[in-house]
C-alpha atoms as a PDB file:
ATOM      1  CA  UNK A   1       0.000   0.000   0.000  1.00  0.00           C
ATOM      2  CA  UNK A   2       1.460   3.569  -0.965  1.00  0.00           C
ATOM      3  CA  UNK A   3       0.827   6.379   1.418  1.00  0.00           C
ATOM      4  CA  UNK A   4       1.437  10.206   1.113  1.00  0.00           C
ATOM      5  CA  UNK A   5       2.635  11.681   3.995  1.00  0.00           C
ATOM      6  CA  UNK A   6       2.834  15.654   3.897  1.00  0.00           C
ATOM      7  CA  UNK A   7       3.810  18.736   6.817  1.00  0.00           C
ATOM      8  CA  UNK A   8       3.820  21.649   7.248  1.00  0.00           C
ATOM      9  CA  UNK A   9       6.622  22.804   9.604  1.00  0.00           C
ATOM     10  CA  UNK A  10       5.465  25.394  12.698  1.00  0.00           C
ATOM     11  CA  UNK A  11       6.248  28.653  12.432  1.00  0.00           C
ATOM     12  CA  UNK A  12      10.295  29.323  14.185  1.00  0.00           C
ATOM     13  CA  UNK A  13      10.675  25.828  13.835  1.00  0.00           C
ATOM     14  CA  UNK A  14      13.748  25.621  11.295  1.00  0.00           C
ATOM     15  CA  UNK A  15      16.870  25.652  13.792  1.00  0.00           C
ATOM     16  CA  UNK A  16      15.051  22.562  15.995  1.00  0.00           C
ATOM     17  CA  UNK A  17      14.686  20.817  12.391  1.00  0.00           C
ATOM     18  CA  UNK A  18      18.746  21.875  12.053  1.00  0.00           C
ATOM     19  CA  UNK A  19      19.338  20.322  15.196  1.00  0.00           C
ATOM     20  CA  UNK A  20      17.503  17.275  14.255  1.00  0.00           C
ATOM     21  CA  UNK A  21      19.098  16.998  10.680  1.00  0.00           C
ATOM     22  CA  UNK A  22      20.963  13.730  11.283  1.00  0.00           C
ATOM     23  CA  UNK A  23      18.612  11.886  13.361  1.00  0.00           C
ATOM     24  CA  UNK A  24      16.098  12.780  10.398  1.00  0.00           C
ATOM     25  CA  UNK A  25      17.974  11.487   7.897  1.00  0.00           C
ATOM     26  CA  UNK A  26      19.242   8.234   9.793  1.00  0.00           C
ATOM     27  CA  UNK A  27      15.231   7.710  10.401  1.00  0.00           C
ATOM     28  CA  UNK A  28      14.305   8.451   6.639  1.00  0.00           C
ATOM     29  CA  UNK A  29      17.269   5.798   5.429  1.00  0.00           C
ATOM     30  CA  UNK A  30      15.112   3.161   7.546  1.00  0.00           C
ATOM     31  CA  UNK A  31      12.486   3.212   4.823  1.00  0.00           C
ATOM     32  CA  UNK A  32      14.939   3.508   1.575  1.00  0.00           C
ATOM     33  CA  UNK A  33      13.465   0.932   0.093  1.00  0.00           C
ATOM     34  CA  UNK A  34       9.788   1.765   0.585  1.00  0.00           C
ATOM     35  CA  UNK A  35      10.415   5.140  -0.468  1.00  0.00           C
ATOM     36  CA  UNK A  36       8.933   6.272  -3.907  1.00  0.00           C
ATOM     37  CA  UNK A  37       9.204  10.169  -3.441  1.00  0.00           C
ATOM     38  CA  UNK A  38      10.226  12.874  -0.709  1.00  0.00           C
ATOM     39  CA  UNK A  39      11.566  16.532  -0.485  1.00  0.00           C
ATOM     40  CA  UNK A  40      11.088  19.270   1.446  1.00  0.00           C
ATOM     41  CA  UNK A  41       8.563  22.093   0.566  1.00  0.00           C
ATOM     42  CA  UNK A  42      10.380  25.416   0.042  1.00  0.00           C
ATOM     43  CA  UNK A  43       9.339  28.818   0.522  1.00  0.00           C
ATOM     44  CA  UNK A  44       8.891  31.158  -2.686  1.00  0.00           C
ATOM     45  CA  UNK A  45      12.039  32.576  -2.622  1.00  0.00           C
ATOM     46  CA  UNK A  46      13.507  28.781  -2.360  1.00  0.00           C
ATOM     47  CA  UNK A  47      15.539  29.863   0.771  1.00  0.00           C
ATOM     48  CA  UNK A  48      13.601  28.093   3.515  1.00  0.00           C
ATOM     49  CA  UNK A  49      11.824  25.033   4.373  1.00  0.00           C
ATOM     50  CA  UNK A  50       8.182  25.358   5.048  1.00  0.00           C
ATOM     51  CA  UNK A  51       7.616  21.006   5.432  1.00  0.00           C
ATOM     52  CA  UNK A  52       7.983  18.326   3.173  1.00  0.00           C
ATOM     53  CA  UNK A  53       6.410  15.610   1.682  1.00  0.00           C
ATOM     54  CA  UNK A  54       7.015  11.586   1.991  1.00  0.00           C
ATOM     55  CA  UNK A  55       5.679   9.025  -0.181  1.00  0.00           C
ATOM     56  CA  UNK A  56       6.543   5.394   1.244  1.00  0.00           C
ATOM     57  CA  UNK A  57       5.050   1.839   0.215  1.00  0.00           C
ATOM     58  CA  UNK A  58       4.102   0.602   3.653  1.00  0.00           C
ATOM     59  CA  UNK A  59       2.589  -2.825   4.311  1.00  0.00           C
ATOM     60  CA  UNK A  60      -0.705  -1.254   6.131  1.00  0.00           C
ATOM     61  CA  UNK A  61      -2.101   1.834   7.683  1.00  0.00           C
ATOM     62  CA  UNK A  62      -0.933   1.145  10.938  1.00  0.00           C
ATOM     63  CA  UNK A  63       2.761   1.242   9.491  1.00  0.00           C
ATOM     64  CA  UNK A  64       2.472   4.470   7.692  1.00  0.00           C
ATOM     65  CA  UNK A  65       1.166   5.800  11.412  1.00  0.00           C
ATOM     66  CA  UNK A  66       3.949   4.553  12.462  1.00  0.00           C
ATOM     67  CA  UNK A  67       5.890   6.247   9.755  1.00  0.00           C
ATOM     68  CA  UNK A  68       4.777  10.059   9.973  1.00  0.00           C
ATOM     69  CA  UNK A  69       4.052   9.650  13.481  1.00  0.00           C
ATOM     70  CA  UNK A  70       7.701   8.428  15.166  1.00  0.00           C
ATOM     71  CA  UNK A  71       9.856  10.424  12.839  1.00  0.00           C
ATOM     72  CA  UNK A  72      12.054  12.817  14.569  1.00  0.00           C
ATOM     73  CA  UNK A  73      10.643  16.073  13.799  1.00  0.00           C
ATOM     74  CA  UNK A  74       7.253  15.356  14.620  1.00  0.00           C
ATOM     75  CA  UNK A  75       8.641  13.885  17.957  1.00  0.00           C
ATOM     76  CA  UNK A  76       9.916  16.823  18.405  1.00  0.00           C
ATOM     77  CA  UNK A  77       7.141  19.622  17.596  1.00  0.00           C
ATOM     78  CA  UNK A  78       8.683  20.761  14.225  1.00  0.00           C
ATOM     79  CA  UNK A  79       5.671  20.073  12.596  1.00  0.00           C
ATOM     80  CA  UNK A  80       2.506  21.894  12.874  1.00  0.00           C
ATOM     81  CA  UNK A  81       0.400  19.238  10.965  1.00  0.00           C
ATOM     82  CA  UNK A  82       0.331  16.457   9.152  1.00  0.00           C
ATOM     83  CA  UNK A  83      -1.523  14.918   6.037  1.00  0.00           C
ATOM     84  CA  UNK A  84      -1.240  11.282   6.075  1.00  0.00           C
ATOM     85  CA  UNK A  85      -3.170   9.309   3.254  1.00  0.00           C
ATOM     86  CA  UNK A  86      -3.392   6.306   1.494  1.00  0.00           C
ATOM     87  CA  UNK A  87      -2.440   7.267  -2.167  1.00  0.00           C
ATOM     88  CA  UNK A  88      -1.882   5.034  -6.060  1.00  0.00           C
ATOM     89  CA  UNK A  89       0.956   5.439  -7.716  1.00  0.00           C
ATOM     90  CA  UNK A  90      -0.523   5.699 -11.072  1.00  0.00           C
ATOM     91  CA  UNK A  91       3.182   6.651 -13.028  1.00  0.00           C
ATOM     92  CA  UNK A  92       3.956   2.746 -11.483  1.00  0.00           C
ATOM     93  CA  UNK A  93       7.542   4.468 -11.022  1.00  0.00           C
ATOM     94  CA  UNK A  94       9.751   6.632  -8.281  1.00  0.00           C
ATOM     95  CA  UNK A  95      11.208  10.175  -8.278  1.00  0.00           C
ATOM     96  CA  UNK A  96      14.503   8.496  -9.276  1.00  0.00           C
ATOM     97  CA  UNK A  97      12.801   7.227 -12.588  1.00  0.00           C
ATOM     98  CA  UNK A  98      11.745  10.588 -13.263  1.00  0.00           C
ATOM     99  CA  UNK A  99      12.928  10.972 -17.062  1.00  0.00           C
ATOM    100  CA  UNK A 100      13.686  14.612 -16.331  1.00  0.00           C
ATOM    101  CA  UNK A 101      16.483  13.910 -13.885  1.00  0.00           C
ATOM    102  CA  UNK A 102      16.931  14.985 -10.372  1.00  0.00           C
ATOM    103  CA  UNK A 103      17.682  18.656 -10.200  1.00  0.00           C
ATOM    104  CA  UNK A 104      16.510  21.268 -13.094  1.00  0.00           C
ATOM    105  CA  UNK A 105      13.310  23.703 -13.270  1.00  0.00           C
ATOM    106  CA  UNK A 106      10.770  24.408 -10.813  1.00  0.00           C
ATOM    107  CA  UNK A 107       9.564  21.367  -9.102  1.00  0.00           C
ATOM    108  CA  UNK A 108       6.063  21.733  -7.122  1.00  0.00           C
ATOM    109  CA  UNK A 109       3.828  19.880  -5.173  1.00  0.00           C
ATOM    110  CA  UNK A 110       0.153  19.731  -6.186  1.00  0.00           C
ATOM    111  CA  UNK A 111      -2.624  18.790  -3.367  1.00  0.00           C
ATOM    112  CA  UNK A 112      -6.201  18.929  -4.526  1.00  0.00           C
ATOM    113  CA  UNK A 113      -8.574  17.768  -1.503  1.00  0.00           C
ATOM    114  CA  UNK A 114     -12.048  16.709  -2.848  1.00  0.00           C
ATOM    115  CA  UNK A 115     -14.910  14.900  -1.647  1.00  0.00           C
ATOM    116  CA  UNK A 116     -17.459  13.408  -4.031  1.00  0.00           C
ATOM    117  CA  UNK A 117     -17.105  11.797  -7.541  1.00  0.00           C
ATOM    118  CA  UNK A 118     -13.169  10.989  -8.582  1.00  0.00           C
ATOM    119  CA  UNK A 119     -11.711  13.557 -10.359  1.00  0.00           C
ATOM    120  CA  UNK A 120      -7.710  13.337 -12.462  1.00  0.00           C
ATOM    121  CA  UNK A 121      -7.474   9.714 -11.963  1.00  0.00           C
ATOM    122  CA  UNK A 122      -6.377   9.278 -15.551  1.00  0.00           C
ATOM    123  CA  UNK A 123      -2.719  10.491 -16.077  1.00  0.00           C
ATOM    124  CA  UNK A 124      -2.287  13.501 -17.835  1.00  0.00           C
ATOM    125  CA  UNK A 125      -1.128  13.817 -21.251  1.00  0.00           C
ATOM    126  CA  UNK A 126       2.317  15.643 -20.559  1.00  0.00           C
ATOM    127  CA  UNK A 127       3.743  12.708 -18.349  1.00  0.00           C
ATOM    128  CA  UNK A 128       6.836  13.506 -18.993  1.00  0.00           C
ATOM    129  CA  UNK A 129       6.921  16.311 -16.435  1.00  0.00           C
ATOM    130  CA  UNK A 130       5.002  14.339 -13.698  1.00  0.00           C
ATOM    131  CA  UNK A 131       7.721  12.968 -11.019  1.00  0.00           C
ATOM    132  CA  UNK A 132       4.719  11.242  -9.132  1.00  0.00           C
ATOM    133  CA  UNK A 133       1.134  11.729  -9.562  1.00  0.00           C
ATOM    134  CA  UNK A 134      -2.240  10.022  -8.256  1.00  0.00           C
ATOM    135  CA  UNK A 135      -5.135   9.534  -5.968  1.00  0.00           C
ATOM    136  CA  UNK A 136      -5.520  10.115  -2.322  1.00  0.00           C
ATOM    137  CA  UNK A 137      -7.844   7.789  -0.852  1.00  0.00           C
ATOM    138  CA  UNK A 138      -9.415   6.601   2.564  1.00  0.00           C
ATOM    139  CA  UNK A 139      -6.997   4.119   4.312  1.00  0.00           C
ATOM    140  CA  UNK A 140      -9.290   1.067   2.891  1.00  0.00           C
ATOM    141  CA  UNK A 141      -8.535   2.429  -0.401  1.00  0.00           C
ATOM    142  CA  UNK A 142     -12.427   2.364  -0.843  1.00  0.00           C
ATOM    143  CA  UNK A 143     -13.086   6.829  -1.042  1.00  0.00           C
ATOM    144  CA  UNK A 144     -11.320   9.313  -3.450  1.00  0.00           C
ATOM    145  CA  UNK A 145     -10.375  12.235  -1.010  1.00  0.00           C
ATOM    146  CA  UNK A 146      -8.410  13.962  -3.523  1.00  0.00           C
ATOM    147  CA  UNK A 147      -5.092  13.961  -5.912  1.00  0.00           C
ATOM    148  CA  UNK A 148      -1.765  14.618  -5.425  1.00  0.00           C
ATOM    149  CA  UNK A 149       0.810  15.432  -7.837  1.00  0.00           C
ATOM    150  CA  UNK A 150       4.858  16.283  -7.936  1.00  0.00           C
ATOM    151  CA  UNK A 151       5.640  18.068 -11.049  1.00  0.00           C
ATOM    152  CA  UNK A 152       7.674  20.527 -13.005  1.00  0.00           C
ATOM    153  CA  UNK A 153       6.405  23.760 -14.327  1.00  0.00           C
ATOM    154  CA  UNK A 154       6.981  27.033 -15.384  1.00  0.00           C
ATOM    155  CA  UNK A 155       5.339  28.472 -12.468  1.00  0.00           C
ATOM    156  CA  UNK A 156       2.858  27.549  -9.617  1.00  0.00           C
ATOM    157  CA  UNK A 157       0.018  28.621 -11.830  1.00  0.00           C
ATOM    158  CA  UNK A 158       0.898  25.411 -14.613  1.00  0.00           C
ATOM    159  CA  UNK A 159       1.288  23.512 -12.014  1.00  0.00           C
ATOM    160  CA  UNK A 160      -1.871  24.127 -10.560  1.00  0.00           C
ATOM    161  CA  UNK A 161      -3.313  23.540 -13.914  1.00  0.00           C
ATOM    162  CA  UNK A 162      -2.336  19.804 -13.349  1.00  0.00           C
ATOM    163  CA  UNK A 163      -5.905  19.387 -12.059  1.00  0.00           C
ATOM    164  CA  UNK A 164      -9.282  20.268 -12.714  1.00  0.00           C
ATOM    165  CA  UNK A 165     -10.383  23.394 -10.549  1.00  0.00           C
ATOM    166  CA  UNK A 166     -13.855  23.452 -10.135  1.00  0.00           C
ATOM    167  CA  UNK A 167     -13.594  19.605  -9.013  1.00  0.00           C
ATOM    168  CA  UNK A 168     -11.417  20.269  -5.839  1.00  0.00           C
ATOM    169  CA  UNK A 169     -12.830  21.919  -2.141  1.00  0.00           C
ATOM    170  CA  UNK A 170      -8.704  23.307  -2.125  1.00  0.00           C
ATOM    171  CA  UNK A 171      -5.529  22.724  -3.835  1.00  0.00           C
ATOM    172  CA  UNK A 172      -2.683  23.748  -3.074  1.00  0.00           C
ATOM    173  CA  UNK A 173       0.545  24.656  -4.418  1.00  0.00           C
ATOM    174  CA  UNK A 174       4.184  24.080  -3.132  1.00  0.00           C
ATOM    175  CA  UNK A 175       7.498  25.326  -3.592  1.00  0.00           C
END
């Protein structure tokens, strides 16, 4: 099962997340092989983190829990929230696949919350500049709540273009 797990980091918390750089890191190397995507959210100016976003292939709910929930930071109080949901990989690949290579352009992530009828769960045509893309869903995997997408773009307006508007309660864009 694939889970997306997203923060956002609480306001002054950046030198406790310095101070817990290492033990974040030796945590996040735990789940190397589950891991399909992760970075940290930036703000606009690309100078500071404001969170970050994991995406793991976990054997159950209760192990993505344990996941977002025992990390480091969150131990800590560096984050202020956190998104954890069950999500389908619908690229069937990781960031490191990603035919545009690791660094270059504007990378964002895309969260569209929704309730109702399914909406993006085809892949978009220009797949090529989709890093990871697909469906949030309830932990039985039984109720779209949404789509999430990592992308490049010109600018936080194409990437919000990744999904149809009027279909979404929110979406958000991130650095």
């Amino acid at each position: 099962m694939e889970f997306l797990r997203y923060h956002r980091d609480r306001l002054g918390s950046l030198p406790l997340r310095d101070e817990l750089l290492q033990e974040h890191w030796s945590y996040m190397d735990r789940y190397a092989k589950e891991m399909i995507a992760r970075g940290p959210t930036l703000t606009s100016d690309g100078d500071a983190p404001t969170g970050s976003v994991h995406i793991v292939d976990l054997p159950d709910p209760v192990a993505a829990r344990a996941f977002a929930f025992d990390e480091p930071n969150y131990q800590a109080g560096v984050y202020r929230d956190v998104l954890l949901r069950r999500w389908r990989n619908t690229l069937g690949r990781t960031m490191w696949d990603f035919p545009g290579g690791r660094t270059g352009g504007n990378r964002y992530l895309v969260l569209g919350l929704g309730t109702g009828h399914a909406a993006d769960l085809a892949v978009p045509p220009d797949r090529d500049e989709l890093i990871a893309y697909g469906p949030l869903l309830s932990d039985n995997g039984a109720i779209w709540l949404g789509t999430a997408a990592l992308l490049r773009a010109s600018d936080p307006d194409a990437a919000r273009a990744i999904l149809s508007p009027d279909r979404y309660a929110d979406i958000k864009v991130h650095n």
